[in-house]
ModelCIF file with pLDDT and N, C-alpha, C, O atoms, coordinates in Angstrom:
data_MODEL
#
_entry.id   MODEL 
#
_entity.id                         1 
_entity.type                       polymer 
_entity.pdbx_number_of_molecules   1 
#
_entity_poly.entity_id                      1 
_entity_poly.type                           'polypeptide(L)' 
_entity_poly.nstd_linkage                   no 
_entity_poly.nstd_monomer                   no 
_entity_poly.pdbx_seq_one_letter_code       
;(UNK)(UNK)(UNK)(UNK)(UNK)(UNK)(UNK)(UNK)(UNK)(UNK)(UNK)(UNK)(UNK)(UNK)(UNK)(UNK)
(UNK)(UNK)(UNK)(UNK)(UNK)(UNK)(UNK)(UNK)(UNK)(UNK)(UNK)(UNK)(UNK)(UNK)(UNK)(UNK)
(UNK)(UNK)(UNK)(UNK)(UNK)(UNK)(UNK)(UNK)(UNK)(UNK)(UNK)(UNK)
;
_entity_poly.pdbx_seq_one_letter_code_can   XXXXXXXXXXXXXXXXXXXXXXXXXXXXXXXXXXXXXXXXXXXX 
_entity_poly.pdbx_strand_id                 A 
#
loop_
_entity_poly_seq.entity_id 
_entity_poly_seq.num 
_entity_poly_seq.mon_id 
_entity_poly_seq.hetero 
1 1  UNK n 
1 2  UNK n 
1 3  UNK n 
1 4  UNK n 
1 5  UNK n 
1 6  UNK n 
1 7  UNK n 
1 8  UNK n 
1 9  UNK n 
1 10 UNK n 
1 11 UNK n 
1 12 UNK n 
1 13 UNK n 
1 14 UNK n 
1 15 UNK n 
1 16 UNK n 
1 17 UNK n 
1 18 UNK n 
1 19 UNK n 
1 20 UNK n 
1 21 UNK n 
1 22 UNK n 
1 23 UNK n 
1 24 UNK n 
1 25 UNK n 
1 26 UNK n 
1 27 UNK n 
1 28 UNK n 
1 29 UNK n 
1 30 UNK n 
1 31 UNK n 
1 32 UNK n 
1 33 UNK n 
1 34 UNK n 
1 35 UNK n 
1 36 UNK n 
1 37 UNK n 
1 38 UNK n 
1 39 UNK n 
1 40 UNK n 
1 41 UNK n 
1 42 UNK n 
1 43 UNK n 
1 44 UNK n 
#
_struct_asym.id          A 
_struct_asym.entity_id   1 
#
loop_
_ma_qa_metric.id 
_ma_qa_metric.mode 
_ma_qa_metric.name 
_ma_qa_metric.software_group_id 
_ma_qa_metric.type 
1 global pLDDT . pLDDT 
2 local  pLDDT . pLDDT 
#
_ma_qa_metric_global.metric_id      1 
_ma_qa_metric_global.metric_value   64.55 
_ma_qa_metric_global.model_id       1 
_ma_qa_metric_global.ordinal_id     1 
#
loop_
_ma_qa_metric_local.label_asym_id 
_ma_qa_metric_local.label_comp_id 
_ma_qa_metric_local.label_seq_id 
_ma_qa_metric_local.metric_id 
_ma_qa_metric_local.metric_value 
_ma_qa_metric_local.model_id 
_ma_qa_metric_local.ordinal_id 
A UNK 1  2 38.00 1 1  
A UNK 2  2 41.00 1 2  
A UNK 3  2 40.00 1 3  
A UNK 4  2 41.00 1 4  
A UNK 5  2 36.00 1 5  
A UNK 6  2 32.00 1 6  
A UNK 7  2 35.00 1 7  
A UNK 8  2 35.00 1 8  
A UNK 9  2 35.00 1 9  
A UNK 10 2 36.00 1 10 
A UNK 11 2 37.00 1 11 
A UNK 12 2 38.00 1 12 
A UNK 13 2 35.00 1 13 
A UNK 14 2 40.00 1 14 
A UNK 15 2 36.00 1 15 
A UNK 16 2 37.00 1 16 
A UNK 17 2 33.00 1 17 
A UNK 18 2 32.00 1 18 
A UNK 19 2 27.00 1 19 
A UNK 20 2 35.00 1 20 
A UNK 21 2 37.00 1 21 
A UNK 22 2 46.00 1 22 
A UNK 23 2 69.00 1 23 
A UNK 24 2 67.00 1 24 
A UNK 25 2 81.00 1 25 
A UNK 26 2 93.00 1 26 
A UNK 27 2 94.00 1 27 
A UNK 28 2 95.00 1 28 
A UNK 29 2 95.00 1 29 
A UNK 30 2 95.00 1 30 
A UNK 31 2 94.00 1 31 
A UNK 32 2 96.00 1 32 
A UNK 33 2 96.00 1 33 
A UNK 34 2 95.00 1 34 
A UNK 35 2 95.00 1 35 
A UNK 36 2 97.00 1 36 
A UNK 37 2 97.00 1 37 
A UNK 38 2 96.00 1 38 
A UNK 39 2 97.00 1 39 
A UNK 40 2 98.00 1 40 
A UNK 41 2 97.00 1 41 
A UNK 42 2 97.00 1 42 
A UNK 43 2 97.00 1 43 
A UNK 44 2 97.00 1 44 
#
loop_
_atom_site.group_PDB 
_atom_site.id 
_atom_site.type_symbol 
_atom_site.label_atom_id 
_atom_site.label_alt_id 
_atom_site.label_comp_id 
_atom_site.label_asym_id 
_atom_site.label_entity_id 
_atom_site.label_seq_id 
_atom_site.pdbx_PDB_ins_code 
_atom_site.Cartn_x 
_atom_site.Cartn_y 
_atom_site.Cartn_z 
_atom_site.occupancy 
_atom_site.B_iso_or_equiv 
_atom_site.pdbx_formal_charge 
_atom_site.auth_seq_id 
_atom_site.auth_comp_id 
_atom_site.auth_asym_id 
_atom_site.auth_atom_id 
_atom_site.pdbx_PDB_model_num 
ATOM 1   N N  . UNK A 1 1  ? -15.046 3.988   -24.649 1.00 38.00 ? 1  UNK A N  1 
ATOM 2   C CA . UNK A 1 1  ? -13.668 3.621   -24.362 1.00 38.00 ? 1  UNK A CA 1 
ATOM 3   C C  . UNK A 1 1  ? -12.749 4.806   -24.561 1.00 38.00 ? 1  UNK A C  1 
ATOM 4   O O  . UNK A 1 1  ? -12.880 5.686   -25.412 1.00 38.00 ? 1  UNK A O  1 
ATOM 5   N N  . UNK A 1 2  ? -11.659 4.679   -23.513 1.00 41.00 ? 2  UNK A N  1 
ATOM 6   C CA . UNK A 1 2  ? -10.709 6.053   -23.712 1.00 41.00 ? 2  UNK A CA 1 
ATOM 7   C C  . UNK A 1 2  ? -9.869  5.773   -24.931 1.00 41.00 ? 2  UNK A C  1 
ATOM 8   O O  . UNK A 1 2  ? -9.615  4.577   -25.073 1.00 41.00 ? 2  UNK A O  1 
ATOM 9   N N  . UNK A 1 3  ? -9.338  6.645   -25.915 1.00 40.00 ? 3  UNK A N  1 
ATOM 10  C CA . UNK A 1 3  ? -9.086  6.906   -27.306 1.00 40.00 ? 3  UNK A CA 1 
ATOM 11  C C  . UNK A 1 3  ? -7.487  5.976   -26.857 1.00 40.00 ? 3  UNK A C  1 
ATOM 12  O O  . UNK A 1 3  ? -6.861  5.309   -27.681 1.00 40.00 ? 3  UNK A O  1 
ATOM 13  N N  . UNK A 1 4  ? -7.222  6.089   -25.907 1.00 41.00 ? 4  UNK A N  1 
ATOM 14  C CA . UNK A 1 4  ? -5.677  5.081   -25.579 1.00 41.00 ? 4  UNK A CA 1 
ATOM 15  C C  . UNK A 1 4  ? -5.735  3.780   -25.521 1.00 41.00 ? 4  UNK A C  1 
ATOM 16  O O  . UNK A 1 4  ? -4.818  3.009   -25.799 1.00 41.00 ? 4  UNK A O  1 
ATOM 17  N N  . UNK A 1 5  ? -7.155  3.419   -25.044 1.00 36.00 ? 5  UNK A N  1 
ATOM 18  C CA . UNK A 1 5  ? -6.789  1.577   -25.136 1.00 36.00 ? 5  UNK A CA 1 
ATOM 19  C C  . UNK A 1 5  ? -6.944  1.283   -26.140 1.00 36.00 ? 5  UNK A C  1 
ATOM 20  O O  . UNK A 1 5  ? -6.636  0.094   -26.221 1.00 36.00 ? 5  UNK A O  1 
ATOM 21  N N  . UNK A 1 6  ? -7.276  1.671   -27.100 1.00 32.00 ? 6  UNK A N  1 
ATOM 22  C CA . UNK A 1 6  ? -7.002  0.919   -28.557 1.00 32.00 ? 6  UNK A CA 1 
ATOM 23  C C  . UNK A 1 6  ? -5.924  0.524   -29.228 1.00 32.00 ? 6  UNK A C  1 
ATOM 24  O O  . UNK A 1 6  ? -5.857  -0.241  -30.190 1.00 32.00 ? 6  UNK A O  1 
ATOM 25  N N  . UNK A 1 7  ? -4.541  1.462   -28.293 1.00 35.00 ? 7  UNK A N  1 
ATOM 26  C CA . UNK A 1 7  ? -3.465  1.629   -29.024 1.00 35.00 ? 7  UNK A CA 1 
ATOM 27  C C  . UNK A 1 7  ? -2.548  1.200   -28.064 1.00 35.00 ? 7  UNK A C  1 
ATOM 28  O O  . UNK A 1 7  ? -1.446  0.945   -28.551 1.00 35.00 ? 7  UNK A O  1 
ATOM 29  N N  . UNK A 1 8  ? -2.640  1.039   -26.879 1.00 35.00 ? 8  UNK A N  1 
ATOM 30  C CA . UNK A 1 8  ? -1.699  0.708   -25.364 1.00 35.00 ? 8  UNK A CA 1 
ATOM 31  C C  . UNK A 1 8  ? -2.058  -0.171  -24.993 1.00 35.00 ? 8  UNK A C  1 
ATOM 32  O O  . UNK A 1 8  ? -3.086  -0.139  -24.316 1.00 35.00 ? 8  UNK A O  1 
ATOM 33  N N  . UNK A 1 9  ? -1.363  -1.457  -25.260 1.00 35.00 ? 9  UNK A N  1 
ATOM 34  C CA . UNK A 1 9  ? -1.844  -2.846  -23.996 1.00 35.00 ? 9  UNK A CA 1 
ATOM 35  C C  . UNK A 1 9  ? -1.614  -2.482  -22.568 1.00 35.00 ? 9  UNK A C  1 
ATOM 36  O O  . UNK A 1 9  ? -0.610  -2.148  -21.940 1.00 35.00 ? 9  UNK A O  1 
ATOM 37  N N  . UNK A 1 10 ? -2.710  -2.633  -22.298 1.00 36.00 ? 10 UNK A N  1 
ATOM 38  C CA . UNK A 1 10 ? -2.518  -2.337  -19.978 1.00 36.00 ? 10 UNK A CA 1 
ATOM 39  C C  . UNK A 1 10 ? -2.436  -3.978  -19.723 1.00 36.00 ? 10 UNK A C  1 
ATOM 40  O O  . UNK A 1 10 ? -2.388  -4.229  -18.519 1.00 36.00 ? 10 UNK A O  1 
ATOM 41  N N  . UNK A 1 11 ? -2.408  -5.181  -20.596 1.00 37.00 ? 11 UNK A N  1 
ATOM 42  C CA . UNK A 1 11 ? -1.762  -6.058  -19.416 1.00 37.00 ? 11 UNK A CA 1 
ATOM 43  C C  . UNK A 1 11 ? -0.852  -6.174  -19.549 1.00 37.00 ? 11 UNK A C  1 
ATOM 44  O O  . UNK A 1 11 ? -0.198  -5.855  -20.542 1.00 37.00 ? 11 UNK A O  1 
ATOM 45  N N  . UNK A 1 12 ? -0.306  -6.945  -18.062 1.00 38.00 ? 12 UNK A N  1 
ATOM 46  C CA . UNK A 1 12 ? 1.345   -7.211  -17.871 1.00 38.00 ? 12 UNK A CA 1 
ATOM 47  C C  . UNK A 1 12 ? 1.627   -8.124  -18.784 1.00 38.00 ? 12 UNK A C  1 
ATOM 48  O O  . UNK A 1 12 ? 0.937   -9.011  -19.287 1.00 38.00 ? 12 UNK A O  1 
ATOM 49  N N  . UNK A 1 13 ? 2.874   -7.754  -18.957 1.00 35.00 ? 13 UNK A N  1 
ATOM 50  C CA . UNK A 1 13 ? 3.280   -8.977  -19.656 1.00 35.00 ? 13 UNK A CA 1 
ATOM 51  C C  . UNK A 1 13 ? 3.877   -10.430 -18.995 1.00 35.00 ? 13 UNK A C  1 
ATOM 52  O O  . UNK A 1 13 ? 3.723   -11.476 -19.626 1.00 35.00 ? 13 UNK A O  1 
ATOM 53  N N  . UNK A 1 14 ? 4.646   -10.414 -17.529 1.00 40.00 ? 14 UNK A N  1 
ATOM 54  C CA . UNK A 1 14 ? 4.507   -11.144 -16.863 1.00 40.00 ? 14 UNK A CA 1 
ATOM 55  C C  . UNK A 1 14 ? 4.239   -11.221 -15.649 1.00 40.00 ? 14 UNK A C  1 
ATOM 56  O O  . UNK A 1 14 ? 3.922   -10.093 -15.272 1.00 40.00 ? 14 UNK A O  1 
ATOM 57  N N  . UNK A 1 15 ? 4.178   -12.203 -14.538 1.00 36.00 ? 15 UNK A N  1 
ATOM 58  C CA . UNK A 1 15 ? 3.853   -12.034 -13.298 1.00 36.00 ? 15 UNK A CA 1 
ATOM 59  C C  . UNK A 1 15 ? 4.631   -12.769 -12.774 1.00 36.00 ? 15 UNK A C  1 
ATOM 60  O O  . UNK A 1 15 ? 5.190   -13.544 -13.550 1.00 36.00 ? 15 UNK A O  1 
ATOM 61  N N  . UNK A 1 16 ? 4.981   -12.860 -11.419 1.00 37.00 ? 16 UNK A N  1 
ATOM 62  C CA . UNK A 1 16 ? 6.105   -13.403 -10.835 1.00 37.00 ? 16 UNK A CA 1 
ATOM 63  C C  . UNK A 1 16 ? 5.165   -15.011 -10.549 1.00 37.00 ? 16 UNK A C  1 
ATOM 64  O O  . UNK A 1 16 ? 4.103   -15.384 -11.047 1.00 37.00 ? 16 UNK A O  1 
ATOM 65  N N  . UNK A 1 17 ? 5.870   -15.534 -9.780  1.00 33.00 ? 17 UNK A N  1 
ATOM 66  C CA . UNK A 1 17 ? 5.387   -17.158 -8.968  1.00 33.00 ? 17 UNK A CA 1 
ATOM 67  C C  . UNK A 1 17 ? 5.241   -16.730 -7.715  1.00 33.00 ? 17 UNK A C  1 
ATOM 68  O O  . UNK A 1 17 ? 6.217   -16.236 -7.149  1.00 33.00 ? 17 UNK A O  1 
ATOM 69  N N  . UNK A 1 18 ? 4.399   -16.805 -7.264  1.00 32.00 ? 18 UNK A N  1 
ATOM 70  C CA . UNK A 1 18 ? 3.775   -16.746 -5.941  1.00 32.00 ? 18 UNK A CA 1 
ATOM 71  C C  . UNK A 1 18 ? 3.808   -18.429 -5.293  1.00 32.00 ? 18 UNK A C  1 
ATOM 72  O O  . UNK A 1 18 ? 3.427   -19.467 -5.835  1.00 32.00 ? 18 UNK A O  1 
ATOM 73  N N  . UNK A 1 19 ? 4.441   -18.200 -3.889  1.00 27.00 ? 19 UNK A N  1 
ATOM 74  C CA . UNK A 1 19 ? 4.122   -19.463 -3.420  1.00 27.00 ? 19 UNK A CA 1 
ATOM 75  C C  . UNK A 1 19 ? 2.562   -20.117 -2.978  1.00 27.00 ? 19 UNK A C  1 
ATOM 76  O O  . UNK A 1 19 ? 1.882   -21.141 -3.044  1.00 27.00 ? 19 UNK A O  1 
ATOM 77  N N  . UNK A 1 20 ? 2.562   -18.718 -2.486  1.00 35.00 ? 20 UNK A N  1 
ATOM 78  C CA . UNK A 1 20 ? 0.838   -18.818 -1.813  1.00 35.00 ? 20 UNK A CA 1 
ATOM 79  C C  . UNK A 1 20 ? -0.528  -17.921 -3.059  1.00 35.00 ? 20 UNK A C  1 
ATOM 80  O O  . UNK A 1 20 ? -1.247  -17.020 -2.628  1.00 35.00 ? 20 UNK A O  1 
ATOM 81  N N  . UNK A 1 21 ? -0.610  -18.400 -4.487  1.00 37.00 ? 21 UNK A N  1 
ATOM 82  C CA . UNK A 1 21 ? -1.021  -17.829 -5.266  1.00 37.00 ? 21 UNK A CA 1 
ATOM 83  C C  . UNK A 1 21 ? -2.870  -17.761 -5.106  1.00 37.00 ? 21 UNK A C  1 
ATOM 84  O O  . UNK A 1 21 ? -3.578  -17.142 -5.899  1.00 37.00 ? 21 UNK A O  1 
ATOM 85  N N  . UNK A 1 22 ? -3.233  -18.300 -4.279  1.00 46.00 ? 22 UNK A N  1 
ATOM 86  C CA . UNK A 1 22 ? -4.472  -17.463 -4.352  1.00 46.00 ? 22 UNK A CA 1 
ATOM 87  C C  . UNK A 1 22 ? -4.616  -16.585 -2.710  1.00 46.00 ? 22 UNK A C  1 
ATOM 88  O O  . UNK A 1 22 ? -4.390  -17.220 -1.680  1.00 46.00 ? 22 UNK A O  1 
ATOM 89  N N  . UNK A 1 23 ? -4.984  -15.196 -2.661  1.00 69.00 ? 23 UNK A N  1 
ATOM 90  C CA . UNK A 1 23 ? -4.298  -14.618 -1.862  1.00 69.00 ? 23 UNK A CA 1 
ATOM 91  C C  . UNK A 1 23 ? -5.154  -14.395 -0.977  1.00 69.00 ? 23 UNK A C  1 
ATOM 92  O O  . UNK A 1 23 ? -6.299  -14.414 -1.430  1.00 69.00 ? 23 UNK A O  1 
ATOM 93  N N  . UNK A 1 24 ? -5.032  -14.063 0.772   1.00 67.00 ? 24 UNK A N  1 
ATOM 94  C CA . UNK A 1 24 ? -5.726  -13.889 1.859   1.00 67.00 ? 24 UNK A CA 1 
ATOM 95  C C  . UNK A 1 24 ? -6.472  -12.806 1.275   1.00 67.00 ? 24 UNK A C  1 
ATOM 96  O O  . UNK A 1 24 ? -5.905  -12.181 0.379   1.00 67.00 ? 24 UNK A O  1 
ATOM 97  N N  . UNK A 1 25 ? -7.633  -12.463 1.609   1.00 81.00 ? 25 UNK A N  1 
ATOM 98  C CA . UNK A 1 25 ? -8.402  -11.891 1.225   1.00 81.00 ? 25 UNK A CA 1 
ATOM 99  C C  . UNK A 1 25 ? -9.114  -11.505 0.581   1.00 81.00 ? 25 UNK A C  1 
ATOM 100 O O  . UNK A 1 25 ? -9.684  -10.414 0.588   1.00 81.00 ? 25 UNK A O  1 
ATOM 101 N N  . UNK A 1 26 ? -9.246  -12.987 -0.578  1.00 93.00 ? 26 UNK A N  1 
ATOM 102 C CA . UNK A 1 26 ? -9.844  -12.494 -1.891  1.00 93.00 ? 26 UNK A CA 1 
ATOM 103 C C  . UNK A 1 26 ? -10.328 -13.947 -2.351  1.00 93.00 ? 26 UNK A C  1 
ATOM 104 O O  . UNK A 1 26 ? -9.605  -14.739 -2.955  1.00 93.00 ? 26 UNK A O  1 
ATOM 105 N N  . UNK A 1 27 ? -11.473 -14.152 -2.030  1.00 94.00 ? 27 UNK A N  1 
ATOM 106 C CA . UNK A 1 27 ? -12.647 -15.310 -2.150  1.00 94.00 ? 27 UNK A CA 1 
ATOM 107 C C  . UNK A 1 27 ? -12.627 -15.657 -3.924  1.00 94.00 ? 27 UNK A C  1 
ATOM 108 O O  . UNK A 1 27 ? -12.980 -14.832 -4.767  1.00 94.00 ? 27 UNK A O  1 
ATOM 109 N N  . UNK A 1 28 ? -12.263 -16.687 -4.153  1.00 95.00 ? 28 UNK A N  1 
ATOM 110 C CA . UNK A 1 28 ? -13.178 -17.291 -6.068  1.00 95.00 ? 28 UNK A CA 1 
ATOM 111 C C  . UNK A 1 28 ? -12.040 -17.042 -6.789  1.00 95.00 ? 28 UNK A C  1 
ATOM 112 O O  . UNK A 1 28 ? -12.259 -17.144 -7.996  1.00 95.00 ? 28 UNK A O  1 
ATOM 113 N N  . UNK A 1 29 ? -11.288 -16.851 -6.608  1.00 95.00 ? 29 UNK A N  1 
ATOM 114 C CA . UNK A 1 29 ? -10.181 -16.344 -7.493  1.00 95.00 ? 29 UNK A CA 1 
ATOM 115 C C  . UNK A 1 29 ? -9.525  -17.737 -7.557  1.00 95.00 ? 29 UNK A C  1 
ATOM 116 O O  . UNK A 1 29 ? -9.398  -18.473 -6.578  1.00 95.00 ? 29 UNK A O  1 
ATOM 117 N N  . UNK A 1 30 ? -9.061  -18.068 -9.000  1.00 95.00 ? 30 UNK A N  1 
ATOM 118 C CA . UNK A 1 30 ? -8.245  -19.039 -9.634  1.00 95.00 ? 30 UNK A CA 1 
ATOM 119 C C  . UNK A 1 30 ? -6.824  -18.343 -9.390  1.00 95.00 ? 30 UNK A C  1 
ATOM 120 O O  . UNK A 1 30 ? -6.673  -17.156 -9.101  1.00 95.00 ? 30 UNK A O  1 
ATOM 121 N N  . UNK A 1 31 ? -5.579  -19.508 -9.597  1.00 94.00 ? 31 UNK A N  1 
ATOM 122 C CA . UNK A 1 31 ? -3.940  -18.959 -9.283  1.00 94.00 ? 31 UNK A CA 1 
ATOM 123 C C  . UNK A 1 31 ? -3.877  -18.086 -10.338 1.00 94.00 ? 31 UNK A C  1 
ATOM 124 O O  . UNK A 1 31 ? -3.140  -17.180 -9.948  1.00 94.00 ? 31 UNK A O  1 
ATOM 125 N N  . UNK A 1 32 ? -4.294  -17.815 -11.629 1.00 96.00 ? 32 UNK A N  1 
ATOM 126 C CA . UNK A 1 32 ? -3.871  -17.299 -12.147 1.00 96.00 ? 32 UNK A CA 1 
ATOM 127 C C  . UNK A 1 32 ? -4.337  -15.672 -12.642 1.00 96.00 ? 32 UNK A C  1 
ATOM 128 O O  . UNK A 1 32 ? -3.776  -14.823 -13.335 1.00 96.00 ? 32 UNK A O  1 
ATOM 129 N N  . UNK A 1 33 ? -6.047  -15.735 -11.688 1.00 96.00 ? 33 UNK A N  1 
ATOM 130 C CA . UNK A 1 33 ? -6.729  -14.270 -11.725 1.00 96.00 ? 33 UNK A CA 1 
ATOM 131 C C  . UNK A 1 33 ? -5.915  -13.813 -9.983  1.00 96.00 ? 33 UNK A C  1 
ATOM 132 O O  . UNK A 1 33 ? -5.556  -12.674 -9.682  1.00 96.00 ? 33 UNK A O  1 
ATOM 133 N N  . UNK A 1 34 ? -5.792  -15.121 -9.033  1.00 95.00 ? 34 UNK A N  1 
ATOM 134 C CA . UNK A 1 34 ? -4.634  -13.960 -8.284  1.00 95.00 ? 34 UNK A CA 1 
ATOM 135 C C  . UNK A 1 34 ? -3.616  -13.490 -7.920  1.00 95.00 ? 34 UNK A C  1 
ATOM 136 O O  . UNK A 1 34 ? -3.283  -12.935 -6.873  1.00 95.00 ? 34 UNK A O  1 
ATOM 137 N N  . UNK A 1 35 ? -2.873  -13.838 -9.248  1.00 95.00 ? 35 UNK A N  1 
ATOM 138 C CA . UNK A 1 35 ? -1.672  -13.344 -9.422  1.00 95.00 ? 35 UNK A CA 1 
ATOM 139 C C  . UNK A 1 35 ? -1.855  -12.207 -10.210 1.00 95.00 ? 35 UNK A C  1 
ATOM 140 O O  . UNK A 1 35 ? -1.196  -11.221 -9.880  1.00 95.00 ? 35 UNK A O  1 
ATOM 141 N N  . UNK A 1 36 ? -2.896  -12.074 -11.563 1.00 97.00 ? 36 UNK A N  1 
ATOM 142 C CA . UNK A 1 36 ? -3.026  -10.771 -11.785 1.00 97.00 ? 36 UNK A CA 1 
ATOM 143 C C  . UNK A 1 36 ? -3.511  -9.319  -10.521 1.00 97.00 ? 36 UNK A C  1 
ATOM 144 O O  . UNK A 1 36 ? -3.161  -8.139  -10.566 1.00 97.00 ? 36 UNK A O  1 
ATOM 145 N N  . UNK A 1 37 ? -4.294  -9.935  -9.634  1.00 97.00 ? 37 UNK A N  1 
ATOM 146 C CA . UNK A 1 37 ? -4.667  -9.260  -8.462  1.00 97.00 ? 37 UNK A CA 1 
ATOM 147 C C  . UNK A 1 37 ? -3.734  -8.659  -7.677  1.00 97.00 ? 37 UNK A C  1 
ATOM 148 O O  . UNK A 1 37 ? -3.730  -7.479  -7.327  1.00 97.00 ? 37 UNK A O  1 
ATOM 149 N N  . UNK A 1 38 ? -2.833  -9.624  -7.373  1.00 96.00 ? 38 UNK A N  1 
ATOM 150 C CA . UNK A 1 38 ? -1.980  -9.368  -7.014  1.00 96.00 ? 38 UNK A CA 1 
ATOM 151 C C  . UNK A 1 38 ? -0.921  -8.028  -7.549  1.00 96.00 ? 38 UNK A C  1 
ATOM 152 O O  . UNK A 1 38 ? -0.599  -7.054  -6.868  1.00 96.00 ? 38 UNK A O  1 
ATOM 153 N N  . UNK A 1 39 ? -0.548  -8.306  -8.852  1.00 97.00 ? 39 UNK A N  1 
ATOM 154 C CA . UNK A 1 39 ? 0.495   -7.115  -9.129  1.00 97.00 ? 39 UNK A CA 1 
ATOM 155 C C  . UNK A 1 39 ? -0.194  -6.420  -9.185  1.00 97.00 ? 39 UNK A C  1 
ATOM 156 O O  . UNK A 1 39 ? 0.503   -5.439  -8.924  1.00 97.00 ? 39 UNK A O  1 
ATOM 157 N N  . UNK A 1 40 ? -1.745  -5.820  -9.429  1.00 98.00 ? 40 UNK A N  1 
ATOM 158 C CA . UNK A 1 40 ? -2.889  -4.427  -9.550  1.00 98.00 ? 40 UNK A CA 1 
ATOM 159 C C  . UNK A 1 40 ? -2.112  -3.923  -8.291  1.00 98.00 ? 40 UNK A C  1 
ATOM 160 O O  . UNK A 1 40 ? -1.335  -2.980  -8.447  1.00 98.00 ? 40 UNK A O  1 
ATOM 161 N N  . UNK A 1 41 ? -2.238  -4.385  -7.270  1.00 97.00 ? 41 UNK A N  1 
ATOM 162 C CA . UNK A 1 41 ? -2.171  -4.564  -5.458  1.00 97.00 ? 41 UNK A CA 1 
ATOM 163 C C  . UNK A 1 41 ? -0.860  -3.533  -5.821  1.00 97.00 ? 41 UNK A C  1 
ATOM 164 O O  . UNK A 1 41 ? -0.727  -2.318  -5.965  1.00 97.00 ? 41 UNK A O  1 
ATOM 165 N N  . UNK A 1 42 ? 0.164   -4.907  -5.893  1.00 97.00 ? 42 UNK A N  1 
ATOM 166 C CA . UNK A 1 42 ? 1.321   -4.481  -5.820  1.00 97.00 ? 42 UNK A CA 1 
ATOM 167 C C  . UNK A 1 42 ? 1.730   -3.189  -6.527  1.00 97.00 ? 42 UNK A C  1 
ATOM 168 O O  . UNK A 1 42 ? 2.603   -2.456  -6.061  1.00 97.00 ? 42 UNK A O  1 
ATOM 169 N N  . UNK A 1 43 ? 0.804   -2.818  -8.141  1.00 97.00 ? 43 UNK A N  1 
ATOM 170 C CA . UNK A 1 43 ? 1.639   -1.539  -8.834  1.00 97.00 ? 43 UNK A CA 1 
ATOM 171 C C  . UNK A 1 43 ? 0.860   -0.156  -8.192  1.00 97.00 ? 43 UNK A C  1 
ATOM 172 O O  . UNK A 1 43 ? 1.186   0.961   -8.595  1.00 97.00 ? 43 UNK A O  1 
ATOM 173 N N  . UNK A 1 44 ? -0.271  -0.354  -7.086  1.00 97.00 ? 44 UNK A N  1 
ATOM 174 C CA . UNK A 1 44 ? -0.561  0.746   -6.299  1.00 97.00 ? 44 UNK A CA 1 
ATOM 175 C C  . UNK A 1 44 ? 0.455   1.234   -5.498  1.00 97.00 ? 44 UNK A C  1 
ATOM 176 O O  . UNK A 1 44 ? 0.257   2.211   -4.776  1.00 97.00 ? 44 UNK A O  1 
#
């Protein structure tokens, strides 16, 4: 593990509401793994 995640939370702290929360293109995903998917997406 890099010597920073021990000390830096990398998750968000929130996510918006999606109307359409599980998203075109992304098979198995629950509303709430694709909304995390989603902002990954979005903070590229």
């Amino acid at each position: 593990a890099p010597e920073p995640s021990a000390a830096i939370s990398t998750a968000p702290t929130e996510h918006p509401a999606t109307a359409d929360a599980v998203l075109p293109g992304v098979i198995g995903a629950s509303d709430d793994q694709a909304l995390i998917i989603e902002w990954a997406l979005g903070r590229y």
